[in-house]
N, C-alpha and C. Protein backbone atom coordinates (compact mmCIF):
# COMPACT_ATOMS: atom_id res chain seq x y z
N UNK A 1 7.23 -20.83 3.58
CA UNK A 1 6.53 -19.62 3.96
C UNK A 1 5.06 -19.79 3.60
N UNK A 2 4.10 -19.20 4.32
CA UNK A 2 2.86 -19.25 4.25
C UNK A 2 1.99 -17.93 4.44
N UNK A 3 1.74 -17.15 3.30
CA UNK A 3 1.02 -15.79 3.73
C UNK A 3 -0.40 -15.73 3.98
N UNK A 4 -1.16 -16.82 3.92
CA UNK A 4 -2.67 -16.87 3.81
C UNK A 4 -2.87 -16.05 4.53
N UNK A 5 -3.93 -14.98 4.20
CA UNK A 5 -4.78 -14.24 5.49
C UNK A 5 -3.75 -13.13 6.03
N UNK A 6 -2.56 -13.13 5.64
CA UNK A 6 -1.71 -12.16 6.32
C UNK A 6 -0.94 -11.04 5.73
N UNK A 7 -1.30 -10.54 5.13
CA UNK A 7 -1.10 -9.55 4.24
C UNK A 7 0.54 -8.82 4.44
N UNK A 8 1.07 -8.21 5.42
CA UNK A 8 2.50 -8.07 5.71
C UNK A 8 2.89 -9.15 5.79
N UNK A 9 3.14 -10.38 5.44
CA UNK A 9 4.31 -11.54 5.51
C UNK A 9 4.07 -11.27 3.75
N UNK A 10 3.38 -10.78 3.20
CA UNK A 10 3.83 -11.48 1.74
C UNK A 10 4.96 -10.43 1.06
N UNK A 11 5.67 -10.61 0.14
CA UNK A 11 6.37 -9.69 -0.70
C UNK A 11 5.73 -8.83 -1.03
N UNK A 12 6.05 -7.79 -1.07
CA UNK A 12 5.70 -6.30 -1.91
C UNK A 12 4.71 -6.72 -3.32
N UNK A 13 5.33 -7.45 -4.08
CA UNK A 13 5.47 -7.29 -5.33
C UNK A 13 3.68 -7.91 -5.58
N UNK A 14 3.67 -8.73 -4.38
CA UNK A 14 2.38 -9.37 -4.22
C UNK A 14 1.35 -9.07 -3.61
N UNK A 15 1.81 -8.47 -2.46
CA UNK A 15 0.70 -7.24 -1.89
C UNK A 15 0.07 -6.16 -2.52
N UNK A 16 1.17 -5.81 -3.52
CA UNK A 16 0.53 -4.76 -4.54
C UNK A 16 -0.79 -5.18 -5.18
N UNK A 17 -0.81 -6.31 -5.51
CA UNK A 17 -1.84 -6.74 -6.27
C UNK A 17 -3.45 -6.82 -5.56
N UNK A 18 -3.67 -6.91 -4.28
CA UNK A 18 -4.49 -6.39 -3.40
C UNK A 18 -5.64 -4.97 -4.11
N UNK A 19 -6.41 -5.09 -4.37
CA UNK A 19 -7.14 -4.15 -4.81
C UNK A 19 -7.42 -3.72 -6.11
N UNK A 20 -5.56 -4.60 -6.83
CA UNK A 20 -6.42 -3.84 -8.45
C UNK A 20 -7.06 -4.71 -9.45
N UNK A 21 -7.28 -4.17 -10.62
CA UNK A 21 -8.14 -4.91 -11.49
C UNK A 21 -7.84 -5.26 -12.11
N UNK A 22 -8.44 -6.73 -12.89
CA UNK A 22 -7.53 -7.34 -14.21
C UNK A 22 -8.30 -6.32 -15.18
N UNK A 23 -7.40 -6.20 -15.92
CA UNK A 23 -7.44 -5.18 -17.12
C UNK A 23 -7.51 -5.71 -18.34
N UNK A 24 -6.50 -6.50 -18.31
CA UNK A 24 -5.91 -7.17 -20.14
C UNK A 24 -5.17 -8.49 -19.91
N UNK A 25 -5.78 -9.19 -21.05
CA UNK A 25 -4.84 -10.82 -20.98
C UNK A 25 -4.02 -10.77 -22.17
N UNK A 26 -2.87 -11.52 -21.92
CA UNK A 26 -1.96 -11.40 -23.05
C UNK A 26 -1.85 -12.94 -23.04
N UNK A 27 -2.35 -13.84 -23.96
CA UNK A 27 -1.22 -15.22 -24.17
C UNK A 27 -0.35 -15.46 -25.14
N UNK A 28 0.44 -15.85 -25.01
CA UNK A 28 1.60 -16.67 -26.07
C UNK A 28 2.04 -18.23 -25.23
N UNK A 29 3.15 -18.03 -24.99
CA UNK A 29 3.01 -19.35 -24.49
C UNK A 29 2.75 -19.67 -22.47
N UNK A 30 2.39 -18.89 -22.63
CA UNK A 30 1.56 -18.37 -20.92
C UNK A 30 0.94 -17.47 -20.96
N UNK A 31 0.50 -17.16 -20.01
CA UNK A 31 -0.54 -16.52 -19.31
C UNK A 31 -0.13 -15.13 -18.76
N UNK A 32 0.02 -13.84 -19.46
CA UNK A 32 0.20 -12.71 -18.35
C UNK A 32 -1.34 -12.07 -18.18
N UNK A 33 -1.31 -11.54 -16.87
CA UNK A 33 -2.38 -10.82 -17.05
C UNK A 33 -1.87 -9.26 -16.36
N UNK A 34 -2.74 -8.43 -16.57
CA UNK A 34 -2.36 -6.72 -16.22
C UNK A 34 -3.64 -6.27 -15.47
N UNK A 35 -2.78 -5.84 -14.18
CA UNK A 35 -3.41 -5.20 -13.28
C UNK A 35 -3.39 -3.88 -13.16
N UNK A 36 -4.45 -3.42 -12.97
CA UNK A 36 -3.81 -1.76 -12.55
C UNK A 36 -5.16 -1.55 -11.31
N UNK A 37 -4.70 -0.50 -10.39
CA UNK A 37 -5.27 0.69 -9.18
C UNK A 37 -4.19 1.66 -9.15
N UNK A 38 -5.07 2.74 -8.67
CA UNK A 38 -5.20 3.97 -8.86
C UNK A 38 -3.53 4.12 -8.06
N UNK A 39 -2.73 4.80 -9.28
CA UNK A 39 -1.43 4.86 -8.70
C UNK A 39 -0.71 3.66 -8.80
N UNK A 40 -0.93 2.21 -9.45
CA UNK A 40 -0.12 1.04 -9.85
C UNK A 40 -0.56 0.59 -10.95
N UNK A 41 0.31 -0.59 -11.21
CA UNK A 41 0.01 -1.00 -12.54
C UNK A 41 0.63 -2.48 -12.16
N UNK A 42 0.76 -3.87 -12.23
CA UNK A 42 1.21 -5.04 -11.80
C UNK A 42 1.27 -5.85 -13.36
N UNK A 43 1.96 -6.70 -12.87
CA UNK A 43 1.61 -7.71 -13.93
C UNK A 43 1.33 -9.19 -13.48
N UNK A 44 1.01 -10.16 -14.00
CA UNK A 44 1.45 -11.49 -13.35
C UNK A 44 1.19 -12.22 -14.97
N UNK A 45 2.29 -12.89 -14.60
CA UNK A 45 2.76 -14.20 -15.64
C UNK A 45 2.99 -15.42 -15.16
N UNK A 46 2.04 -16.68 -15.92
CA UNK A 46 1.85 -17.46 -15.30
C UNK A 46 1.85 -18.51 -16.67
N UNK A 47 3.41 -18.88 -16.21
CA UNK A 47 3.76 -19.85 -17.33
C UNK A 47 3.38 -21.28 -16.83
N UNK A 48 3.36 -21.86 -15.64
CA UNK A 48 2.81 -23.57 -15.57
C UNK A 48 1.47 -23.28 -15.20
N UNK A 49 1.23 -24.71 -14.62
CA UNK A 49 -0.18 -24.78 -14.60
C UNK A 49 -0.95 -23.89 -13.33
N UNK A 50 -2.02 -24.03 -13.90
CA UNK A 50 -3.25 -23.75 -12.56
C UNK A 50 -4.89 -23.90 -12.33
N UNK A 51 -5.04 -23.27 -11.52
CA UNK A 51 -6.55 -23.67 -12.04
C UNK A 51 -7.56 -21.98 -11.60
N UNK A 52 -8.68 -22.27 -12.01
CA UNK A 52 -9.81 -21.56 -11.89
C UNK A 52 -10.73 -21.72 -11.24
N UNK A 53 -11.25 -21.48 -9.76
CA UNK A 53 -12.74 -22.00 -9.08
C UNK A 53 -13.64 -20.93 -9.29
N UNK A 54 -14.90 -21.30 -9.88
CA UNK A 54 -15.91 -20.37 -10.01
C UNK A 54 -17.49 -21.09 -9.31
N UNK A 55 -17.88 -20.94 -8.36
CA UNK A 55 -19.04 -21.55 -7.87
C UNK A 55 -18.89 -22.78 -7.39
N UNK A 56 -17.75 -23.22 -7.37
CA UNK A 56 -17.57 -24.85 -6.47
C UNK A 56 -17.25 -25.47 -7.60
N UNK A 57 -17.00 -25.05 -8.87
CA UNK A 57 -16.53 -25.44 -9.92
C UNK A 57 -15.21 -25.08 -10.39
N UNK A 58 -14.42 -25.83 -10.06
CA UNK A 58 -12.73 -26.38 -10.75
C UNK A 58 -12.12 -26.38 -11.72
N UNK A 59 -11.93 -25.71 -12.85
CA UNK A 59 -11.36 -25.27 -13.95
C UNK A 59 -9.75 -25.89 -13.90
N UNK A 60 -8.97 -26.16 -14.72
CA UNK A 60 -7.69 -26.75 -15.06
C UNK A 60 -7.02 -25.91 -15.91
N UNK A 61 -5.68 -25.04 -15.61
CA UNK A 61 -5.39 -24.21 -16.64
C UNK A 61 -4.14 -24.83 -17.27
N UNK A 62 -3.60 -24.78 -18.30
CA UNK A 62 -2.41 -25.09 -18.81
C UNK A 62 -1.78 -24.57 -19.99
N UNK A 63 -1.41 -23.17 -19.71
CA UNK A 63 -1.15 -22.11 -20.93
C UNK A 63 -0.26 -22.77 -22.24
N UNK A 64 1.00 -23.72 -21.37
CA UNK A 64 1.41 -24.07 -22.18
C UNK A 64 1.66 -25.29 -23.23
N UNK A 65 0.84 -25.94 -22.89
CA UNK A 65 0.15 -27.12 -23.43
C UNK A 65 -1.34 -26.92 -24.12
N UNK A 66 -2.26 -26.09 -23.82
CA UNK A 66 -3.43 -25.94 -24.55
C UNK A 66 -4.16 -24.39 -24.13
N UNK A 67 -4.00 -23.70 -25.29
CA UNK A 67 -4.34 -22.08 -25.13
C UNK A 67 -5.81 -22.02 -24.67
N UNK A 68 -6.45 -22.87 -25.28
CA UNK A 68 -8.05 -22.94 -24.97
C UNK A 68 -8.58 -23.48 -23.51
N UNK A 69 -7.52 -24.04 -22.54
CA UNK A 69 -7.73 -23.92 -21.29
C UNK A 69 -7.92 -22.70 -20.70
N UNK A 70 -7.35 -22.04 -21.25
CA UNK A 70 -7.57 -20.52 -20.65
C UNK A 70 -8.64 -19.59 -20.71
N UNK A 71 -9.59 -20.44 -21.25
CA UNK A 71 -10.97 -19.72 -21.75
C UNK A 71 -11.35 -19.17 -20.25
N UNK A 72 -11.39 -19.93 -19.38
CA UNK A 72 -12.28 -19.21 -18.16
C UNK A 72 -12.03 -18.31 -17.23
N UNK A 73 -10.61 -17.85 -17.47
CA UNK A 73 -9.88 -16.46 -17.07
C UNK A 73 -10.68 -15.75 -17.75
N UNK A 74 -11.30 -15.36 -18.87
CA UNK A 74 -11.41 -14.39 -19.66
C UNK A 74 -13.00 -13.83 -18.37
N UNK A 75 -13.74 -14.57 -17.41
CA UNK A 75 -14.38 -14.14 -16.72
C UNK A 75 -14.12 -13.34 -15.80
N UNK A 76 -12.80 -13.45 -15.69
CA UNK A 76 -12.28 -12.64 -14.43
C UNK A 76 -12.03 -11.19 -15.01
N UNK A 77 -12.09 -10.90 -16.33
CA UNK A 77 -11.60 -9.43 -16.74
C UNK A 77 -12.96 -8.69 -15.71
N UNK A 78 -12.09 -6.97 -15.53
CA UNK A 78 -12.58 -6.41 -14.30
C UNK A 78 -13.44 -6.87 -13.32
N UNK A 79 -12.39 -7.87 -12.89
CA UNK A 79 -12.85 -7.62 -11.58
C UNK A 79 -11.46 -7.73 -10.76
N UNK A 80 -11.98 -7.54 -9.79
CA UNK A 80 -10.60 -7.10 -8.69
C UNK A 80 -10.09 -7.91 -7.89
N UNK A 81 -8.68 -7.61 -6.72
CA UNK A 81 -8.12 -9.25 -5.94
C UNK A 81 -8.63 -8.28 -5.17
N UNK A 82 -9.38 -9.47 -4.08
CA UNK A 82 -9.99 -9.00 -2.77
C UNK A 82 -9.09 -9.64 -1.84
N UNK A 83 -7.97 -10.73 -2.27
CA UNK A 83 -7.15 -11.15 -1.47
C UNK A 83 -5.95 -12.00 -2.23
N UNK A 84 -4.76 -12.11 -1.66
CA UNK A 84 -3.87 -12.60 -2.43
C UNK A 84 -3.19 -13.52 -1.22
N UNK A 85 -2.82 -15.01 -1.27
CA UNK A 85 -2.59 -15.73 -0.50
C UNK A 85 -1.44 -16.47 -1.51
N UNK A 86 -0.21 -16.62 -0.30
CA UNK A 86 1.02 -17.69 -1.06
C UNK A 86 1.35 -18.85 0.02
N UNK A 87 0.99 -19.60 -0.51
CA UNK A 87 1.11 -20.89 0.18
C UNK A 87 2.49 -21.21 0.38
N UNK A 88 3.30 -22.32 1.64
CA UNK A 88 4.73 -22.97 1.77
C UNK A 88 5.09 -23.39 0.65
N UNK A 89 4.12 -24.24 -0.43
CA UNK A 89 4.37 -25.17 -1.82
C UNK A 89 4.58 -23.89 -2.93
N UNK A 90 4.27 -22.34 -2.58
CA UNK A 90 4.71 -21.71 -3.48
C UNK A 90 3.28 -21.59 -4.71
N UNK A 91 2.61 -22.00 -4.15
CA UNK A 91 0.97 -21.73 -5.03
C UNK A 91 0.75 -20.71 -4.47
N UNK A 92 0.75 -19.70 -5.51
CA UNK A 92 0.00 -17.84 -5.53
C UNK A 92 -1.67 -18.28 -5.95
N UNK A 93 -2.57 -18.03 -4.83
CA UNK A 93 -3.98 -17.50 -4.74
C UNK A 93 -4.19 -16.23 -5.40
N UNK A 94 -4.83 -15.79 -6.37
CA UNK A 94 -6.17 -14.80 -6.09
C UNK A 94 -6.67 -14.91 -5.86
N UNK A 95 -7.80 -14.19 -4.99
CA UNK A 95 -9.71 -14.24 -4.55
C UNK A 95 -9.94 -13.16 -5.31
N UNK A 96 -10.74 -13.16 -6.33
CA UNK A 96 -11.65 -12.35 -6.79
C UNK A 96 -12.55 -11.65 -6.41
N UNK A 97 -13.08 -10.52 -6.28
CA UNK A 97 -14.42 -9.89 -5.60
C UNK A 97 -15.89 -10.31 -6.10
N UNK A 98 -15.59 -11.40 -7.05
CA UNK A 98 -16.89 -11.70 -7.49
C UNK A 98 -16.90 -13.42 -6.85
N UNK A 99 -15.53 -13.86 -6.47
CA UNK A 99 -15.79 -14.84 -5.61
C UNK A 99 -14.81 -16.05 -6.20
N UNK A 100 -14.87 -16.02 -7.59
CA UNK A 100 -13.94 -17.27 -8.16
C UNK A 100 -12.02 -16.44 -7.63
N UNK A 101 -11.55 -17.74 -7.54
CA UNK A 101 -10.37 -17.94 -7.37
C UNK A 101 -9.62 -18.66 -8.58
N UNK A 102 -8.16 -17.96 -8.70
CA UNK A 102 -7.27 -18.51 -9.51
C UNK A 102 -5.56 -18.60 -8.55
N UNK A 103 -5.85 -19.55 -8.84
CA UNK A 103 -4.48 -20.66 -8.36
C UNK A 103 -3.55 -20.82 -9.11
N UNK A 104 -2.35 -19.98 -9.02
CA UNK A 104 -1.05 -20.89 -9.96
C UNK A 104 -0.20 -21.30 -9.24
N UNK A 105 -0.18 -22.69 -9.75
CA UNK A 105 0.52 -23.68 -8.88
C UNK A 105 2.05 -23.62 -9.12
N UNK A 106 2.64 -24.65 -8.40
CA UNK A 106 4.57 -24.69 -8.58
C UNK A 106 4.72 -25.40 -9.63
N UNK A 107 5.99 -25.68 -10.11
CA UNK A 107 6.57 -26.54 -10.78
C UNK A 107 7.81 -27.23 -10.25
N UNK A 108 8.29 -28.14 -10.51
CA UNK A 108 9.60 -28.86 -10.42
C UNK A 108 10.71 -28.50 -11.27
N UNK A 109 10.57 -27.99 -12.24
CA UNK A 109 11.69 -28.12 -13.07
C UNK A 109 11.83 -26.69 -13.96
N UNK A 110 10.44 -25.41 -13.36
CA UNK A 110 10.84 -24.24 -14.12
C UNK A 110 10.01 -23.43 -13.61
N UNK A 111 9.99 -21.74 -13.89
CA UNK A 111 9.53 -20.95 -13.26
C UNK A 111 7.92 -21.34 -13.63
N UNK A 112 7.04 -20.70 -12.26
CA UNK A 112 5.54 -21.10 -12.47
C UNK A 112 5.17 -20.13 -12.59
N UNK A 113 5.64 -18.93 -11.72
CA UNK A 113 4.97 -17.53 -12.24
C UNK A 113 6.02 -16.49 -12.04
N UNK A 114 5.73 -15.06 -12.34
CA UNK A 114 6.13 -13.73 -11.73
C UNK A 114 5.43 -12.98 -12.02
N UNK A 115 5.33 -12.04 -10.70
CA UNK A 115 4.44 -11.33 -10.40
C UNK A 115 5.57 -9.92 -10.30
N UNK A 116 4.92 -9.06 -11.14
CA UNK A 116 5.88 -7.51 -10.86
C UNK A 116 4.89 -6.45 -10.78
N UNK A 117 5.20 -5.44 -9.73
CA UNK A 117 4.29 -4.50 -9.26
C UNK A 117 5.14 -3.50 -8.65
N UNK A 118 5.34 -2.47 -9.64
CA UNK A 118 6.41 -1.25 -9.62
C UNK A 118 7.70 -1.69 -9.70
N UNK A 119 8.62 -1.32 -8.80
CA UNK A 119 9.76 -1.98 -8.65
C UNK A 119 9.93 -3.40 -8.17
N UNK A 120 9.31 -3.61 -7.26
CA UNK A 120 8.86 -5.25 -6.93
C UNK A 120 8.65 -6.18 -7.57
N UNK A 121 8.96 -7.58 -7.64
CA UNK A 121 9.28 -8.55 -8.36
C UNK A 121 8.93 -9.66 -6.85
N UNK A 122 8.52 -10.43 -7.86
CA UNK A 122 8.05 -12.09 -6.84
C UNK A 122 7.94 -13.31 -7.75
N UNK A 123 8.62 -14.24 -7.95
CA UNK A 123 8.38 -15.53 -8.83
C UNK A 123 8.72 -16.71 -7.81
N UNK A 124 8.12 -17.85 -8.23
CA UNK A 124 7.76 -18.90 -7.84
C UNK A 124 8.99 -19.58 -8.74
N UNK A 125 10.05 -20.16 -8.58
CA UNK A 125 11.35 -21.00 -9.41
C UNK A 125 10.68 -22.23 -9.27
N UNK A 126 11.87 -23.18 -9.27
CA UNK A 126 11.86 -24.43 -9.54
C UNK A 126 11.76 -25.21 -8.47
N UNK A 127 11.34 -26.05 -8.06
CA UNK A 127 10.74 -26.67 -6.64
C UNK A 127 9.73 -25.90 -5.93
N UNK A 128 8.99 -24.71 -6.28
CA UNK A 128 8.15 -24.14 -5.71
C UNK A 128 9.38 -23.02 -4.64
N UNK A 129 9.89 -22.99 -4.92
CA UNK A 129 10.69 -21.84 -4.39
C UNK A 129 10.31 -20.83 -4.63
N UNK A 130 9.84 -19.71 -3.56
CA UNK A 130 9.84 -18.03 -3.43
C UNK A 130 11.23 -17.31 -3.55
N UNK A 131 11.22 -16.16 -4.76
CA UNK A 131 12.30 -15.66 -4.56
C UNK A 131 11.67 -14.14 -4.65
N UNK A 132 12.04 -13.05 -3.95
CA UNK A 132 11.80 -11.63 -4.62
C UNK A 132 12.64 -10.73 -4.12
N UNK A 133 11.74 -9.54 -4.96
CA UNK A 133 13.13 -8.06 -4.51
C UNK A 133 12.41 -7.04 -4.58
């Protein structure tokens, strides 16, 4: 499956995330972050890797191997998804409104993310598999 650019092909759980703002980072041994707009609240957890583009510049994230990769998320607090794209390989896009993008990529062998937004649920399994509800 491929949602780039298409906003009804993606899951609920991921469309929600469309408009609101990162709020708060939580790490332990990943990455959640908390979204909220007016009338939602989302989450996304992002246990393998990914990355960060800010200005044509490429960031490497890896929550669970080194916490201090995660330094350059902390730029993204408020600001908002101006777009949310899920690739066939199962890599969840944000676009930011200030322009950098964050990418969490698949894994082979364990969940890479989930994304929950009200009742809605969306995670990325093992082989880059989409599953939601």
């Amino acid at each position: 499956m491929s949602a780039t650019g298409d906003p009804a092909a993606l899951p609920a759980a991921l469309a929600g995330l469309r408009g609101c703002t990162l709020t708060r980072l939580i790490v332990d041994d990943a990455l959640t972050m908390v979204l909220v707009a007016a009338g939602r609240e989302a989450s996304v957890r992002m246990d393998g890797r990914g990355r960060v583009t800010r200005a044509g510049l490429a960031t490497e994230l890896a929550p669970d191997e080194n916490a201090a990769s995660l330094a350059p998320v902390l730029a993204l607090l408020y600001e908002h998804v101006a777009e949310v794209a899920l690739d066939a390989d199962g890599t969840l896009a944000l676009r930011f409104g200030g322009g950098a993008a964050l990418e969490m990529l698949p894994h082979d062998h364990q969940i890479a993310w989930v994304v929950r937004c009200g009742a809605a649920s969306a995670a990325c399994i093992a082989e880059g598999r989409v599953v939601w509800e």
